[in-house]
Structures are given as structure tokens and as C-alpha cells.
C-alpha atoms as a PDB file:
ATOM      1  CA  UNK A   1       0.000   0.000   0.000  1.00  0.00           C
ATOM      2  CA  UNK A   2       2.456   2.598   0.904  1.00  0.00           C
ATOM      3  CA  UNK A   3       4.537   1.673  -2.478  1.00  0.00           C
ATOM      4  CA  UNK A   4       1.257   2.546  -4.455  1.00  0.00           C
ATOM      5  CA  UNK A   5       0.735   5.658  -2.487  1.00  0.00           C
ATOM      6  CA  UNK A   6       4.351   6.590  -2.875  1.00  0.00           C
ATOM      7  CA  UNK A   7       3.487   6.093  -6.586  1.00  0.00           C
ATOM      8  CA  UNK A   8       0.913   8.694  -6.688  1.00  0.00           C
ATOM      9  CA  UNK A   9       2.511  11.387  -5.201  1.00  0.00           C
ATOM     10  CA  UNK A  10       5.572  10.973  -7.429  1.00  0.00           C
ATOM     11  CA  UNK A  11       3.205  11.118 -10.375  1.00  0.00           C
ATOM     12  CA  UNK A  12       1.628  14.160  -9.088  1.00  0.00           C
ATOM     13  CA  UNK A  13       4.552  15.827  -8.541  1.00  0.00           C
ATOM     14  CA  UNK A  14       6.252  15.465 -11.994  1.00  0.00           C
ATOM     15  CA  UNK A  15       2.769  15.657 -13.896  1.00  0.00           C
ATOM     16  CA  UNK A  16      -0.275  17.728 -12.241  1.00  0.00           C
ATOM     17  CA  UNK A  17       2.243  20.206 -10.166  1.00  0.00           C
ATOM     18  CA  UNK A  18       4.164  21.626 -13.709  1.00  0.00           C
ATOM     19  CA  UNK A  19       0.507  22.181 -15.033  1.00  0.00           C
ATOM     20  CA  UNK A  20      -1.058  23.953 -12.104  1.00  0.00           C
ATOM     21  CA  UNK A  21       2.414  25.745 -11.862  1.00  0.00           C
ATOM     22  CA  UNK A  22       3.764  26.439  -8.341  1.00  0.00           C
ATOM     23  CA  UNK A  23       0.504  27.084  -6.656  1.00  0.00           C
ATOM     24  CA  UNK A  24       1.766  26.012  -3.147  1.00  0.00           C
ATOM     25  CA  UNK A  25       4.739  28.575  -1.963  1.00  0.00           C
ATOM     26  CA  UNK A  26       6.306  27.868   1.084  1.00  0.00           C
ATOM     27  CA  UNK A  27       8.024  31.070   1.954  1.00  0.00           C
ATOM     28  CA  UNK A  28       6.499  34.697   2.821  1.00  0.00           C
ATOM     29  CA  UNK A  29       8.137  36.645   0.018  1.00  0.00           C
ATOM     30  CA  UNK A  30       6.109  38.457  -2.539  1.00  0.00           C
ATOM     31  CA  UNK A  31       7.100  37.617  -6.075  1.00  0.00           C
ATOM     32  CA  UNK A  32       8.518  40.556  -7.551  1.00  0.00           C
ATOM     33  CA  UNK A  33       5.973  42.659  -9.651  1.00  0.00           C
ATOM     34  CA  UNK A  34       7.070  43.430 -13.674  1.00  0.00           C
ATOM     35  CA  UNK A  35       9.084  46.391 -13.765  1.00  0.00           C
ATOM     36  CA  UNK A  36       6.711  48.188 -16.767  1.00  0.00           C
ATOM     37  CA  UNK A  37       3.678  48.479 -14.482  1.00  0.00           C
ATOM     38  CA  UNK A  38       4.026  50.469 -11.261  1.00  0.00           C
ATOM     39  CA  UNK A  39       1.212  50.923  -9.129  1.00  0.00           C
ATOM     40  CA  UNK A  40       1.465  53.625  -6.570  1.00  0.00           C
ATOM     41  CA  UNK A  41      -0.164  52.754  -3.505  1.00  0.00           C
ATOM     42  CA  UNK A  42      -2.012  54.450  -0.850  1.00  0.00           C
ATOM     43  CA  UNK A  43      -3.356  53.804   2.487  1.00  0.00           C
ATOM     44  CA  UNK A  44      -6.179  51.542   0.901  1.00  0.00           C
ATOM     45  CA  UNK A  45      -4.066  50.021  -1.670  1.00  0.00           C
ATOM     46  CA  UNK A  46      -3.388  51.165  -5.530  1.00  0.00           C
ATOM     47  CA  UNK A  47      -4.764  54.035  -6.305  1.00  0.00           C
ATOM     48  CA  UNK A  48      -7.180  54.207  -9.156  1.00  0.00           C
ATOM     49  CA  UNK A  49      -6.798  56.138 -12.214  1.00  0.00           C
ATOM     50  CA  UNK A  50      -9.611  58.449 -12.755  1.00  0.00           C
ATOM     51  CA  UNK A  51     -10.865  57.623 -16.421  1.00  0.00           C
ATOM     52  CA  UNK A  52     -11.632  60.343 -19.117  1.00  0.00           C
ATOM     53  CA  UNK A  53     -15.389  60.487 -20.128  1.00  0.00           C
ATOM     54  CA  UNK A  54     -15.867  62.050 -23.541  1.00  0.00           C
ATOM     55  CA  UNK A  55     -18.351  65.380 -22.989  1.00  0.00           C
ATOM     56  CA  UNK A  56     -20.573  65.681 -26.478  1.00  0.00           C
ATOM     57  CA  UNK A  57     -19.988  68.717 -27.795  1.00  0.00           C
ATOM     58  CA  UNK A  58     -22.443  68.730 -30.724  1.00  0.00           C
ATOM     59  CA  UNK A  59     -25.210  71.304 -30.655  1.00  0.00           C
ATOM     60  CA  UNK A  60     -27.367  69.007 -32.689  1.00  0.00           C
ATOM     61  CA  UNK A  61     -27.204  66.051 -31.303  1.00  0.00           C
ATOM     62  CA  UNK A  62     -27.323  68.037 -27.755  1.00  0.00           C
ATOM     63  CA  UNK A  63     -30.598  69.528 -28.418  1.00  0.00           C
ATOM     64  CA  UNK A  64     -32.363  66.174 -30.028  1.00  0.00           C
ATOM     65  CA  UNK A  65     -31.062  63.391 -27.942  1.00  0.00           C
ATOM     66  CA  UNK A  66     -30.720  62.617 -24.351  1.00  0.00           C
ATOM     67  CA  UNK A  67     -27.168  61.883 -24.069  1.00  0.00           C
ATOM     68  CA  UNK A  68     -25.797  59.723 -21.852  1.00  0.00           C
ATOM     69  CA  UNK A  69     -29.223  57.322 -21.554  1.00  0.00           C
ATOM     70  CA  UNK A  70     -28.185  54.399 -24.034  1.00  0.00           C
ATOM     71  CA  UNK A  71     -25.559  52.467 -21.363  1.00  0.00           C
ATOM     72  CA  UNK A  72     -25.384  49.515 -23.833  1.00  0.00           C
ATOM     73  CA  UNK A  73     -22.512  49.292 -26.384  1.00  0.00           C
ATOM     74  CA  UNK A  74     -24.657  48.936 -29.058  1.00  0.00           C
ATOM     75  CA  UNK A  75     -27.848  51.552 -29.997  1.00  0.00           C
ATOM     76  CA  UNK A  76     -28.288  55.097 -29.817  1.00  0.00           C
ATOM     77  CA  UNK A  77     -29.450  57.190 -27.183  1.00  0.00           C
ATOM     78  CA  UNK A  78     -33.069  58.034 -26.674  1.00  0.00           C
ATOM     79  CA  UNK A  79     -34.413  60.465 -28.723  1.00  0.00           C
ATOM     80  CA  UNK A  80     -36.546  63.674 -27.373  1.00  0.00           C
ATOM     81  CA  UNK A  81     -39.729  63.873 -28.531  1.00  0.00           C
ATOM     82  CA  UNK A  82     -42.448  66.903 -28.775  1.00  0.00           C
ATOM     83  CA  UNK A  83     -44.068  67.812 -25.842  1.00  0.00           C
ATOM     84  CA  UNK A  84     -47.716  66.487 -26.745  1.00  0.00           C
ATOM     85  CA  UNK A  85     -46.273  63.671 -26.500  1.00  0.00           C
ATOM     86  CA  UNK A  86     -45.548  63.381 -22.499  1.00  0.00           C
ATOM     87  CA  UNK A  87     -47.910  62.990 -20.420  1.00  0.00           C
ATOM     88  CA  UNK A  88     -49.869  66.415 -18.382  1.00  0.00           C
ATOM     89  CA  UNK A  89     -48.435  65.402 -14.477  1.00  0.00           C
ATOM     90  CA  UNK A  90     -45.274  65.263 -15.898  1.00  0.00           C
ATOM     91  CA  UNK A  91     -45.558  69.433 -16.089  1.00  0.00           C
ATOM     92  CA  UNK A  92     -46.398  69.723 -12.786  1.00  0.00           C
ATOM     93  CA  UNK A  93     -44.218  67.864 -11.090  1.00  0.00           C
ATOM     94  CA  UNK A  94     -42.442  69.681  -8.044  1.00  0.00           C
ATOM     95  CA  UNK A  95     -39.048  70.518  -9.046  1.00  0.00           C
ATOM     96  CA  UNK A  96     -38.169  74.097  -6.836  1.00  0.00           C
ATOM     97  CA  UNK A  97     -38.117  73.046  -3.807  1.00  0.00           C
ATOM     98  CA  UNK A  98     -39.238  70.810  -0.985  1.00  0.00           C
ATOM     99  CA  UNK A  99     -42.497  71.576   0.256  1.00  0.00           C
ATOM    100  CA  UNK A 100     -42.068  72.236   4.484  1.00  0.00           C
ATOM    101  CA  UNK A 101     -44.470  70.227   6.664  1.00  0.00           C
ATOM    102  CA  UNK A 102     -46.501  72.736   7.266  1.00  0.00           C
ATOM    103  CA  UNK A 103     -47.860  73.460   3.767  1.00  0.00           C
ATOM    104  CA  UNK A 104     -48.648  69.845   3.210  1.00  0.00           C
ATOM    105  CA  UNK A 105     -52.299  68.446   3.698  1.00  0.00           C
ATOM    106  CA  UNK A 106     -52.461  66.070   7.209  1.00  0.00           C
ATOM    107  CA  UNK A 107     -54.984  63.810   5.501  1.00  0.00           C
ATOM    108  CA  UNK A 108     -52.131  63.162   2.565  1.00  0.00           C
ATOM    109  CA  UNK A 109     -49.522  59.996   2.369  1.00  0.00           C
ATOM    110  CA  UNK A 110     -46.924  62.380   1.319  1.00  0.00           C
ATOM    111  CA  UNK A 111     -47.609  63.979   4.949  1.00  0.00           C
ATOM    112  CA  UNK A 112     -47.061  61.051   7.083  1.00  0.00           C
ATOM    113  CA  UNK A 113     -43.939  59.556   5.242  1.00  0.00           C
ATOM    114  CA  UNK A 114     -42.709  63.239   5.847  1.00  0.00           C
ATOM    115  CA  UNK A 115     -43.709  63.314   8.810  1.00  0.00           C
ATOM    116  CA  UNK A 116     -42.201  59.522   9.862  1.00  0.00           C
ATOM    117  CA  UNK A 117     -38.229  60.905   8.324  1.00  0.00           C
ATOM    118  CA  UNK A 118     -38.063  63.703  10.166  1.00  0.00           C
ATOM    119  CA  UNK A 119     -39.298  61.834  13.893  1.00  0.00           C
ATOM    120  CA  UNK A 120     -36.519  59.203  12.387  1.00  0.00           C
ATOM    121  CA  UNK A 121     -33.801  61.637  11.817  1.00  0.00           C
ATOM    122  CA  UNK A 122     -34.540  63.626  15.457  1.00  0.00           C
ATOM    123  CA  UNK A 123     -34.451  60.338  17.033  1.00  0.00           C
ATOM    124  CA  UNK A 124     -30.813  59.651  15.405  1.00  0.00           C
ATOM    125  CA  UNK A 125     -29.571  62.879  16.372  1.00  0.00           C
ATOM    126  CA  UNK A 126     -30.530  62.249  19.633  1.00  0.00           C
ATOM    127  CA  UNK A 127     -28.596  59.233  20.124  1.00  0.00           C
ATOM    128  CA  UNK A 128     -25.767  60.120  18.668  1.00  0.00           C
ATOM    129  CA  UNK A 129     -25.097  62.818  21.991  1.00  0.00           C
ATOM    130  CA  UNK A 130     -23.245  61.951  24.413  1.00  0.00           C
ATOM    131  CA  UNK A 131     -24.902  60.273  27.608  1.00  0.00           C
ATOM    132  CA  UNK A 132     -24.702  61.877  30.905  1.00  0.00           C
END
């Protein structure tokens, strides 16, 4: 039994370990990085390069399109259409300001939810001071 065994682990050393390549290291050295690509590092870890979005300068296509909306490689972006086309609330949607608590109707939804995120956000506040 222990010539079989003995066997197997010289097969697996000459055949399956050069495939896998030396997966199992048994010191604590690093191998050393390629000398073309230097990451500088911060606290965190490499830092990330900030990328370079292209900004559409073309009146045209500025004016007809809404750019940025088609997030698929393929396809254009979405085209704006007239406004008969859109629907009436979509004019009279809120888009000034926020409306304060007072102004808004105590029999509404909109009210209560209100209502519900500001008791949330006092009662955060409040525990994050310090405890006598």
C-alpha cells in the first residue's frame, strides 16, 4: 500500500504540479511585480486612475437626444420627442423646492412619510449625543 501511495505522489509531482504551476509557496516573500507596471499605492491600496469620459460637444445632437441614456454598447441614445407627446403630471411635477411640513395636507400619504423621516432623523440625532 504505501509503495502505491508513494506512486501517486511521485506522479503528481512530476505531472499535475508543472501544469497547475507552483501554486503552493512555502516562503512569505512576494514575487517581484514586472518592472513596466508600477502601481502607486495608498493607504487603501493602488490608487485608481480616474478615467476620461468624452463630454458631447455637438449642438445638434445636444438639443435632439438625451445623451448619456443608451448604457449599452450597441444603440443610440433616446431620442426627445415633442411635448404632446408626455404625459400632463409630468408638467407639474415639483421641481423648486421641498415643500415644508406645514404646507402639506395632514390627511395626505406624502404627509405622514414626511412626517415619519423627520421623527426618524430627530431620534438619530438624539442618540448620537453623548450620555450623561
Amino acid at each position: 500500500m504505501s509503495n502505491l501511495t508513494a506512486v501517486f505522489q511521485m506522479l503528481r509531482q512530476r505531472l499535475i504540479a508543472p501544469a497547475i504551476g507552483n501554486s503552493a509557496r512555502c516562503y512569505a516573500v512576494k514575487p517581484a511585480a514586472p518592472a513596466s507596471k508600477k502601481k502607486k499605492l495608498g493607504k487603501l491600496g493602488p490608487i485608481m486612475e480616474k478615467k476620461i469620459i468624452p463630454v458631447e460637444t455637438d449642438a445638434n445632437k445636444l438639443v435632439n437626444y438625451v445623451c448619456g441614456s443608451n448604457y449599452l454598447k450597441t444603440g443610440e441614445d433616446v431620442k426627445i420627442k415633442p411635448d404632446a407627446e408626455y404625459p400632463d403630471w409630468l408638467w407639474s411635477l415639483n421641481t423648486e423646492r421641498i415643500i415644508p411640513l406645514d404646507e402639506l395636507d395632514p390627511n395626505s400619504k406624502q404627509y405622514w412619510r414626511r412626517l415619519r423621516k423627520l421623527a426618524l432623523r430627530r431620534n438619530n440625532q438624539l442618540s448620537k449625543l453623548k450620555k450623561f
